[in-house]
Protein backbone atom coordinates (compact mmCIF):
# COMPACT_ATOMS: atom_id res chain seq x y z
CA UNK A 1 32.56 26.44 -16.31
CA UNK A 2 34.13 25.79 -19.91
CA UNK A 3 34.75 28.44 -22.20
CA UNK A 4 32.82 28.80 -25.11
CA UNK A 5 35.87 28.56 -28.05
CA UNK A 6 36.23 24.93 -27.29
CA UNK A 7 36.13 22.58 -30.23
CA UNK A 8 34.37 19.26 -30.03
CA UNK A 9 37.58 17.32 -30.53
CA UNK A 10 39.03 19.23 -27.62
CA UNK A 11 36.33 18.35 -25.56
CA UNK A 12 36.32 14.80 -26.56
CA UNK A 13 40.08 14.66 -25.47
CA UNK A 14 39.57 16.62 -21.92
CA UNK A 15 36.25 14.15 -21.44
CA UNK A 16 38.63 11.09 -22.54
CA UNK A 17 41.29 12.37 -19.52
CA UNK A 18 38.33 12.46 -16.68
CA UNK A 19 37.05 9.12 -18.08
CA UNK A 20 34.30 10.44 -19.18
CA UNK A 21 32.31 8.84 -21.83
CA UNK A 22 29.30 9.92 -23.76
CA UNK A 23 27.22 8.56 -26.37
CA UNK A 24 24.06 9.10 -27.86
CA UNK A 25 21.13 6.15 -28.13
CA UNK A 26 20.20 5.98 -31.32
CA UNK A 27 15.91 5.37 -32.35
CA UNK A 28 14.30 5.81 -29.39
CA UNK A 29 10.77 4.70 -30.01
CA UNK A 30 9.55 5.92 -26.64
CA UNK A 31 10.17 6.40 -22.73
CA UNK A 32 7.84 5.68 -19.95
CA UNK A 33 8.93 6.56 -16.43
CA UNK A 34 6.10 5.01 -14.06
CA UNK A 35 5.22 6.16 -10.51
CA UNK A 36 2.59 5.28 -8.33
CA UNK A 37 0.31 8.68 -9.45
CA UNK A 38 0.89 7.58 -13.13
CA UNK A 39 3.03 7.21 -16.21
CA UNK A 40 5.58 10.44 -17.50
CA UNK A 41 5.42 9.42 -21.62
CA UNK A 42 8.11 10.48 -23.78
CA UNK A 43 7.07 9.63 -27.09
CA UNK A 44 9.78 11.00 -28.89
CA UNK A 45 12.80 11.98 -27.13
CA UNK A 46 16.40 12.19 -27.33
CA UNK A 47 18.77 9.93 -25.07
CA UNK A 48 22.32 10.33 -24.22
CA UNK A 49 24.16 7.88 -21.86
CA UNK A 50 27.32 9.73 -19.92
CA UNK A 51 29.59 6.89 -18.43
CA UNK A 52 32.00 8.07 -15.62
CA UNK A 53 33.91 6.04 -13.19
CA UNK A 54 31.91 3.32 -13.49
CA UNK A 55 28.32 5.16 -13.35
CA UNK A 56 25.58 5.73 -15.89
CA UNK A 57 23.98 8.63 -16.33
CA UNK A 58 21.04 8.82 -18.60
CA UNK A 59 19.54 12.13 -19.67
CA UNK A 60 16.22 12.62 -21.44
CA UNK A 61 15.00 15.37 -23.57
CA UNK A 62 12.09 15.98 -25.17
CA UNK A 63 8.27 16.74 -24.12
CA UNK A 64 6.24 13.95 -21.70
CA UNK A 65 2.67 14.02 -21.54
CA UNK A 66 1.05 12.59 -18.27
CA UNK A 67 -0.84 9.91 -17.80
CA UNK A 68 -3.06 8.97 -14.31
CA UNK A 69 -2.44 5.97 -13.05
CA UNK A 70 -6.12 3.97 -12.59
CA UNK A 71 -6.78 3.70 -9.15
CA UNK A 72 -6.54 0.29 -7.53
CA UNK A 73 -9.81 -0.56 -6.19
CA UNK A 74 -10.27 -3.58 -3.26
CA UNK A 75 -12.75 -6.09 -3.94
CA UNK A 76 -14.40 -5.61 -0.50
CA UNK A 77 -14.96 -1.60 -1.94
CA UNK A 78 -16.72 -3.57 -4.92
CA UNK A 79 -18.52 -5.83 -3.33
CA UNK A 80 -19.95 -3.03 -0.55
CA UNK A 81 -21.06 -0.94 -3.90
CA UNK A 82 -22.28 -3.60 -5.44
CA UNK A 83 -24.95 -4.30 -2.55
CA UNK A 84 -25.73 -1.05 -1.90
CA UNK A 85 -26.53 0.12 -5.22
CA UNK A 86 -27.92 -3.07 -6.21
CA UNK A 87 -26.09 -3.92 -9.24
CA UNK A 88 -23.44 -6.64 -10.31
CA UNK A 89 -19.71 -6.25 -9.58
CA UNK A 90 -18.91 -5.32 -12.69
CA UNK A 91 -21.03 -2.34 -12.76
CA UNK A 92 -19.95 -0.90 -9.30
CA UNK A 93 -16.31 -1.51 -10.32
CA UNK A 94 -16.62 0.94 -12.99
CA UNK A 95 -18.46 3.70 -10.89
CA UNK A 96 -15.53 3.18 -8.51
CA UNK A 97 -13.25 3.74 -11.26
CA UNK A 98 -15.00 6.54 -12.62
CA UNK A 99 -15.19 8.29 -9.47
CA UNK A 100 -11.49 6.97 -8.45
CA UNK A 101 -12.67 5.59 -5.57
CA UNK A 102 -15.03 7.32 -3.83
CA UNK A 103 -17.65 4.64 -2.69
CA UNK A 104 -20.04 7.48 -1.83
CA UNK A 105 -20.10 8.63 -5.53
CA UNK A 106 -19.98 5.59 -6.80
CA UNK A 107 -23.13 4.72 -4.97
CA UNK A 108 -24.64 7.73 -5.74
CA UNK A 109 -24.10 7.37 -9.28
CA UNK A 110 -25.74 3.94 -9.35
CA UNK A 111 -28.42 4.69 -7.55
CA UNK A 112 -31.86 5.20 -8.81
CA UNK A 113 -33.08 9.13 -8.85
């Protein structure tokens, strides 16, 4: 742990000796960090990039909002909707969507009451 009285140019110099570098990215429009359950969206954020011994460390801060990833939906899931409801593939893609998936909803949703 560093003590507290250190001044920036001191800190510069000690981070200098280690080989440490750090620098801030300047007008960061946004940040989108994608996994298979969805998208983590940074739209404004602050970046720093810390260089040491060869390795580049990026850290983020600011607030993501999440964002659901749609779910991928096989054409034989579209095609069994599609007959069983009765209606084109277009139509039983986007009850399989809607219901992310589920080809008993979907059907049920398509389905005359």
């Amino acid at each position: 742990m560093l003590p507290g009285n250190i001044n920036p140019r001191q800190m510069k110099a000690m981070m200098k000796k280690l080989g440490m570098n750090v620098e801030q990215i300047e007008d960061v429009q946004s940040i989108i960090i994608k996994t298979p359950k969805g998208n983590y969206i940074f739209d404004s954020a602050e970046v720093s990039a810390m260089t040491m011994q060869g390795q580049t460390t990026y850290q983020i801060t600011g607030q993501p909002r999440f964002e659901e990833a749609a779910p991928q939906i096989p054409r034989e899931d579209v095609a069994m909707v599609a007959a069983q409801a009765n209606v084109s593939e277009e139509k039983a893609k986007e009850a399989l969507v809607a219901t992310k998936g589920d080809i008993a909803e979907a059907i049920m949703r398509l389905s005359p009451s």
